[in-house]
Protein backbone atom coordinates (compact mmCIF):
# COMPACT_ATOMS: atom_id res chain seq x y z
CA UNK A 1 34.34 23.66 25.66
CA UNK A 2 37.32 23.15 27.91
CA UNK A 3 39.44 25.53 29.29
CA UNK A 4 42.06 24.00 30.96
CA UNK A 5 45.34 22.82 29.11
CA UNK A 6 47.46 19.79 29.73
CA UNK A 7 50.17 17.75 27.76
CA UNK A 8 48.77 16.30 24.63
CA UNK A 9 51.51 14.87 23.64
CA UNK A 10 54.52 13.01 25.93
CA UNK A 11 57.13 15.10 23.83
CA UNK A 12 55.31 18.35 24.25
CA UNK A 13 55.30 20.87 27.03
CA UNK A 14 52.56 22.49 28.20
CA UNK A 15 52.69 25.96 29.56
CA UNK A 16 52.61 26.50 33.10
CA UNK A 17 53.37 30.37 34.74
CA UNK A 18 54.24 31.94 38.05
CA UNK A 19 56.73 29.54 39.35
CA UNK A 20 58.52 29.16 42.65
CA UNK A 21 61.18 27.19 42.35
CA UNK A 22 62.14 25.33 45.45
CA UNK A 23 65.93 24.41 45.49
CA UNK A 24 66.16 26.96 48.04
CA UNK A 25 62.20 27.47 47.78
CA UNK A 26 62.33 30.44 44.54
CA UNK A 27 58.99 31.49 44.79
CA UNK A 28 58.57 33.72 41.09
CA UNK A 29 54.77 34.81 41.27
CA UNK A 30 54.16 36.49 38.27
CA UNK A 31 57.09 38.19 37.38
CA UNK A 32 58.30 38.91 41.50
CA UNK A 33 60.96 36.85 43.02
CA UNK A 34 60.75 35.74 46.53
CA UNK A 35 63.36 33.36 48.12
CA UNK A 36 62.53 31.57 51.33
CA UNK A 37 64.71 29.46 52.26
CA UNK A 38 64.31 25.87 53.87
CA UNK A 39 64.93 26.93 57.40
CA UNK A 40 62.65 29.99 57.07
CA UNK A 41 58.59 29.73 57.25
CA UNK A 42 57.04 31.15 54.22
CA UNK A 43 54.59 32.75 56.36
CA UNK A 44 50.67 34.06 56.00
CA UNK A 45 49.40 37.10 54.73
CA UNK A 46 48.01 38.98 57.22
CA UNK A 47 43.78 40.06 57.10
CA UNK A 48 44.18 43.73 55.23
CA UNK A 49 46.98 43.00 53.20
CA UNK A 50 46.75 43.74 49.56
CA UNK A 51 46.92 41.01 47.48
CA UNK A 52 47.42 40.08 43.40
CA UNK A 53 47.01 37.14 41.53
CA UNK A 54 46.67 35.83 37.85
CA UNK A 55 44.43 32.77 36.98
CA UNK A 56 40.79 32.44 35.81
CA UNK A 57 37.71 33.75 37.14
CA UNK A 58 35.01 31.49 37.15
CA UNK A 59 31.65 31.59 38.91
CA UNK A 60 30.24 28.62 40.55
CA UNK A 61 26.87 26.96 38.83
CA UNK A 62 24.54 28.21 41.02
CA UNK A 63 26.27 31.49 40.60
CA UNK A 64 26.85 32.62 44.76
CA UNK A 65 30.35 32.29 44.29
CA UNK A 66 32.91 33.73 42.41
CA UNK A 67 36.53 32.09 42.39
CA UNK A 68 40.06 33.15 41.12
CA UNK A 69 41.72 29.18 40.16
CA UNK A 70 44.71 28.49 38.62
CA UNK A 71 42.89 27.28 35.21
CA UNK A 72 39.46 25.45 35.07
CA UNK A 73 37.93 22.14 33.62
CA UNK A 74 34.92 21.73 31.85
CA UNK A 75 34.45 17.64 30.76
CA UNK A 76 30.84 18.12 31.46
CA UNK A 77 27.98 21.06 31.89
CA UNK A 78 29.69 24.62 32.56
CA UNK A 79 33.16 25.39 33.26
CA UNK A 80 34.10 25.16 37.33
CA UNK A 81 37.45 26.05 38.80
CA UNK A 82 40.31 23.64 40.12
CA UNK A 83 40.93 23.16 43.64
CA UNK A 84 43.55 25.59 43.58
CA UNK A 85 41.17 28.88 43.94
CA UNK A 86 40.74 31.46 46.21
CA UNK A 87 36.94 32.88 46.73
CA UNK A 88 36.61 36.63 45.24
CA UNK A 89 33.82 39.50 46.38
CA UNK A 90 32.49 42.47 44.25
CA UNK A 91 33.23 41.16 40.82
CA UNK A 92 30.78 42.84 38.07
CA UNK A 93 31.34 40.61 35.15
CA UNK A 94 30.61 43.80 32.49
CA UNK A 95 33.87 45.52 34.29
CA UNK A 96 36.17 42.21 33.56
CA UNK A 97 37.97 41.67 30.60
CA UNK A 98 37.16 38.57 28.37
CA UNK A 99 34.11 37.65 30.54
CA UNK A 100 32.09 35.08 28.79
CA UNK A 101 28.83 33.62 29.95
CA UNK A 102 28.03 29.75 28.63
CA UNK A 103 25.78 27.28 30.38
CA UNK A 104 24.65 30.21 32.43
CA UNK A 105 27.93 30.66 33.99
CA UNK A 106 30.53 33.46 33.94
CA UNK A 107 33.89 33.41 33.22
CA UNK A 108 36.67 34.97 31.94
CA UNK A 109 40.35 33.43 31.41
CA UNK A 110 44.06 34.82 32.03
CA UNK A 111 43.29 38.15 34.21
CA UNK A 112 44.96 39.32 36.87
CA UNK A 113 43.03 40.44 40.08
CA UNK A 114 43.80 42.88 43.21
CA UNK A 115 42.24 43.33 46.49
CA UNK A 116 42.23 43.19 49.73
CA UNK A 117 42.58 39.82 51.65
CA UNK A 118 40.75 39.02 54.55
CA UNK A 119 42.57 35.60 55.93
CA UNK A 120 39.83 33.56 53.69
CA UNK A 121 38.87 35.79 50.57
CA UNK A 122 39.78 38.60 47.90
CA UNK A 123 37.89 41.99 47.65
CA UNK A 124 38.26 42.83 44.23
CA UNK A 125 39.92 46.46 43.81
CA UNK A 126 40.68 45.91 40.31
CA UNK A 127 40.77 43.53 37.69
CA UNK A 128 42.73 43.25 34.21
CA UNK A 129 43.37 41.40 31.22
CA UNK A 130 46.29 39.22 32.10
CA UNK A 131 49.19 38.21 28.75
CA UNK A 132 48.45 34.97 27.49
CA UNK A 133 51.50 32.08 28.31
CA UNK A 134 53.38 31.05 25.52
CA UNK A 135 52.19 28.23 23.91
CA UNK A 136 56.30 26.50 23.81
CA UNK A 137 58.60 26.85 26.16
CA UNK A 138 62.01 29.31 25.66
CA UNK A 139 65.29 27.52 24.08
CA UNK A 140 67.66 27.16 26.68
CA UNK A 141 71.19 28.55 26.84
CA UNK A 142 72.75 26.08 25.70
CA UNK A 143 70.65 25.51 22.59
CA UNK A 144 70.82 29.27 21.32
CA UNK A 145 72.82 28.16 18.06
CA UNK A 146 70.14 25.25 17.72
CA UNK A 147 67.56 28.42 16.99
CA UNK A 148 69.20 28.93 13.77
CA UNK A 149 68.45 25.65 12.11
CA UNK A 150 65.49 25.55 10.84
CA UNK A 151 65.33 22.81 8.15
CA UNK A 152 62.83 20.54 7.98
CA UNK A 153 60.61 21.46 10.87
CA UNK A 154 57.09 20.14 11.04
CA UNK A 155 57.99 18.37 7.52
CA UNK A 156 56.08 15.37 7.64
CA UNK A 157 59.42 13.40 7.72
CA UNK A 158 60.29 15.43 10.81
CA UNK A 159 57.08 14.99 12.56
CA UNK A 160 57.35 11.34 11.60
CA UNK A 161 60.82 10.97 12.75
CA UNK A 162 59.60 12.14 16.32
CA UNK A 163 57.96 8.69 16.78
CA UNK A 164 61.42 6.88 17.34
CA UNK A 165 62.81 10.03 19.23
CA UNK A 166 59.56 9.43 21.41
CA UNK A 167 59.76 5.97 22.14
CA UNK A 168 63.60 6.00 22.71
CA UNK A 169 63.37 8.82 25.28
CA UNK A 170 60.15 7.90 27.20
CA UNK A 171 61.05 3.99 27.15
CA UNK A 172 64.02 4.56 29.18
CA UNK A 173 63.08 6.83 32.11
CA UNK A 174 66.42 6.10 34.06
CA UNK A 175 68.40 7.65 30.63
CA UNK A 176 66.28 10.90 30.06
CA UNK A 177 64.31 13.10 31.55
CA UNK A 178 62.01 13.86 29.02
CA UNK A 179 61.66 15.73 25.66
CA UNK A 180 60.05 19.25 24.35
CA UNK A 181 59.64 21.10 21.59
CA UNK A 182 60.59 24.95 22.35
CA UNK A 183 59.67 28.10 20.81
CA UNK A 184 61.52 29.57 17.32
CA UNK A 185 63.59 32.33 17.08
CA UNK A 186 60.72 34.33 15.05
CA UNK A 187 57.19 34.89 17.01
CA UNK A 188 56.25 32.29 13.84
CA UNK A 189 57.05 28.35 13.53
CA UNK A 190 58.47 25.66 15.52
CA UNK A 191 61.76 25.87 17.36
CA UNK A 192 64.18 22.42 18.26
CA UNK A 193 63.37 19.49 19.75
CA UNK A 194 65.30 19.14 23.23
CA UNK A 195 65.82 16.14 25.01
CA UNK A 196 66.61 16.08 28.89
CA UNK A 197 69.58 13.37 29.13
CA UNK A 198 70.66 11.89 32.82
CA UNK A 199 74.66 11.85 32.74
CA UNK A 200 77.04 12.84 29.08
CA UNK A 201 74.34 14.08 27.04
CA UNK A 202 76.90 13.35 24.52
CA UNK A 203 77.10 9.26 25.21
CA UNK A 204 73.85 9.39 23.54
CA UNK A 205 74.05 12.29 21.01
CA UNK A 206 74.93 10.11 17.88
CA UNK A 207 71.87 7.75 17.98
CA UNK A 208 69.57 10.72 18.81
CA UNK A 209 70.36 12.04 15.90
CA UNK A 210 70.07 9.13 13.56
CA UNK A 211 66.58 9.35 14.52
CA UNK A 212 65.78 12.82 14.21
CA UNK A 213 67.90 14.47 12.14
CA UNK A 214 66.45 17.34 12.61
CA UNK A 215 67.09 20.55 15.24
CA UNK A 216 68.05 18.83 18.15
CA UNK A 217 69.46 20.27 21.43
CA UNK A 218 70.40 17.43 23.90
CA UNK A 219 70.97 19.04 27.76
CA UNK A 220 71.87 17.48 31.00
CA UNK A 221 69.09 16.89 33.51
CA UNK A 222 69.59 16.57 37.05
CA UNK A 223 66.42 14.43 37.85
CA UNK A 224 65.14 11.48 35.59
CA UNK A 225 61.33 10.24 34.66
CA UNK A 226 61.26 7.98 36.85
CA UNK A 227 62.38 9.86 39.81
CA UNK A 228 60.29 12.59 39.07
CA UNK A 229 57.27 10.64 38.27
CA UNK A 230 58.01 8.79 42.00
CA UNK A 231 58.11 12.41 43.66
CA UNK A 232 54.84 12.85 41.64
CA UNK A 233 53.21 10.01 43.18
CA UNK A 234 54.21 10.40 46.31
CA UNK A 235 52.61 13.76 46.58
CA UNK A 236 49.87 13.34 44.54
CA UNK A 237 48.49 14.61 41.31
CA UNK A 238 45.63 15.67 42.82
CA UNK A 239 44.73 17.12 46.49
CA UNK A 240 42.49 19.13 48.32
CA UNK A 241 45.41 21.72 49.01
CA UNK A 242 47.35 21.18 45.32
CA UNK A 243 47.82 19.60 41.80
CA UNK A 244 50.81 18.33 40.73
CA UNK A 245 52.57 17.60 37.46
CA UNK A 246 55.92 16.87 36.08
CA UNK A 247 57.30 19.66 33.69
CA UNK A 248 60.09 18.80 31.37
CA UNK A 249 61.81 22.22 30.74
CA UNK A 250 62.43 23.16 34.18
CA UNK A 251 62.72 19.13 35.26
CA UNK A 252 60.89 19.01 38.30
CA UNK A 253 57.47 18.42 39.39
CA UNK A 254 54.95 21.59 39.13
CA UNK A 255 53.13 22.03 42.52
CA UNK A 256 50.47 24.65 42.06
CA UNK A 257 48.65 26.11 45.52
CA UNK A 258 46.47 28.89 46.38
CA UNK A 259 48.99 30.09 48.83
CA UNK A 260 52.15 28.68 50.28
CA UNK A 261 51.03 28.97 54.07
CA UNK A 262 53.56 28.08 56.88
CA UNK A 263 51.67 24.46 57.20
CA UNK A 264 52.03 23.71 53.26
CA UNK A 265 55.74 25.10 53.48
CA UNK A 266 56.40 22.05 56.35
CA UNK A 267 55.03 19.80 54.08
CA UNK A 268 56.55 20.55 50.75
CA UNK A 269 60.17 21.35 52.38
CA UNK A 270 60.83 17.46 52.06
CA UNK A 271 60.78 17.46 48.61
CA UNK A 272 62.46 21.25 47.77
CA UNK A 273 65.15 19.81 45.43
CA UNK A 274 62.71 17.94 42.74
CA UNK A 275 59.66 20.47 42.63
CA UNK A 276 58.72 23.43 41.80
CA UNK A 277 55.22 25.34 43.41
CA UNK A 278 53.07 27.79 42.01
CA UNK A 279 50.93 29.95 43.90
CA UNK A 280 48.08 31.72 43.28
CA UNK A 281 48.33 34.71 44.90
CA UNK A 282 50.82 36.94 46.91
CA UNK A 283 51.73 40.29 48.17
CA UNK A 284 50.72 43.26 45.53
């Protein structure tokens, strides 16, 4: 059973949560807002300091560890955590909430820990069930009035029709930046496609539509595929201090950490206009 999510689909998004985005480094950790700005360290939390975080907790197969990650992965024999996890002490799996044991392992998904950090580790205080992420992204501004029309999604012609809208939008990465499907205006259903277009979304707004002519919000993206799959590759997907991905909705490049220490900060800086980093914990 796996428990980690990723894109399925090209056109679809997949959730991500707790992001800092770096145009001026916007750190948003669950829900709290911290700007640091290029010219500014982010700095270390200090041994004592208390400490939150939001991710799974997932104990290691020979069960002497337990880890908070930001999600897991589980392709073969019991679920293990992602190298973006921080080490936790004192958890008692019958106190946490959703704790499931498979394989002979322990773990429970989407909970949200506190404790006391010691330069290296968490001391659990407390531990709670965390809300689950949306499964689509929200409709931007733009494409409020888009939430109204609701006509023929997930039809089969519609869901046919987004082959064409597929292969014209992720065939020409210089064009667009990419294309999602966001939420509806009810807590039920599908909501519009949206397509990311580099330059007049409205040079191209005609033939989208011949080939979907369905809800369809076109915006203007900053960054295209190409150059955020290039920033993507020249970070890496997949580190020993991060993993990477590109995100449509907020077009940049996800960069998930277990904590954005002064030495990560240097190294990211570079690239502050075209990503986006998620860490996994911060101050309480």
């Amino acid at each position: 059973m796996g428990i980690d999510q990723g894109r399925t689909l090209r056109a679809i998004w997949s959730p991500t949560a707790g992001l800092i985005a770096v145009g001026l480094l916007v750190v948003v950790c669950v829900g709290v807002m911290l700007v640091i700005r290029p010219n500014i360290a982010a700095g270390q939390l200090g041994a004592g300091s208390t400490v939150t975080g939001t991710g799974y907790l997932i104990e290691s197969a020979h069960g002497r560890q337990v880890q908070l990650c930001l999600g897991g992965s589980r392709l073969v024999g019991p679920p293990s955590c992602s190298v973006v996890a921080i080490p936790v002490e004192g958890v008692r799996w019958n106190a946490v909430p959703g704790a499931t044991r498979d394989d002979g392992v322990w773990y429970a998904t989407h909970v949200t820990v506190r404790g006391t950090w010691s330069g290296s580790k968490i001391t659990l205080g407390s531990v709670s069930a965390a809300p689950l992420p949306g499964s689509l992204p929200p409709v931007p501004n733009s494409c409020i009035r888009d939430l109204r029309k609701t006509s023929g999604i997930a039809s089969p012609n519609s869901e046919a029709a987004l082959m064409p809208l597929d292969a014209e939008v992720f065939d020409d990465p210089d064009r667009y930046a990419g294309a999602w499907r966001a939420e509806a205006a009810s807590s039920e259903g599908l909501g519009p496609m949206v397509v990311e277009v580099v330059g007049k979304p409205s040079a191209v707004e005609p033939m989208l539509r011949r080939l979907y002519p369905y809800p369809l919000c076109l915006v203007g993206a900053k960054l295209s595929e190409t150059e955020l799959n290039s920033t993507l590759n020249l970070l890496g997907r997949a580190t020993q201090d991060w993993r990477a991905d590109v995100d449509y909705p907020s077009n940049r490049v996800i960069v998930s950490v277990a904590m954005l220490t002064d030495a990560l900060h240097r190294r990211l800086e570079p690239y502050r206009d075209r990503i986006i980093v998620r860490q996994l914990i911060h101050p309480a």
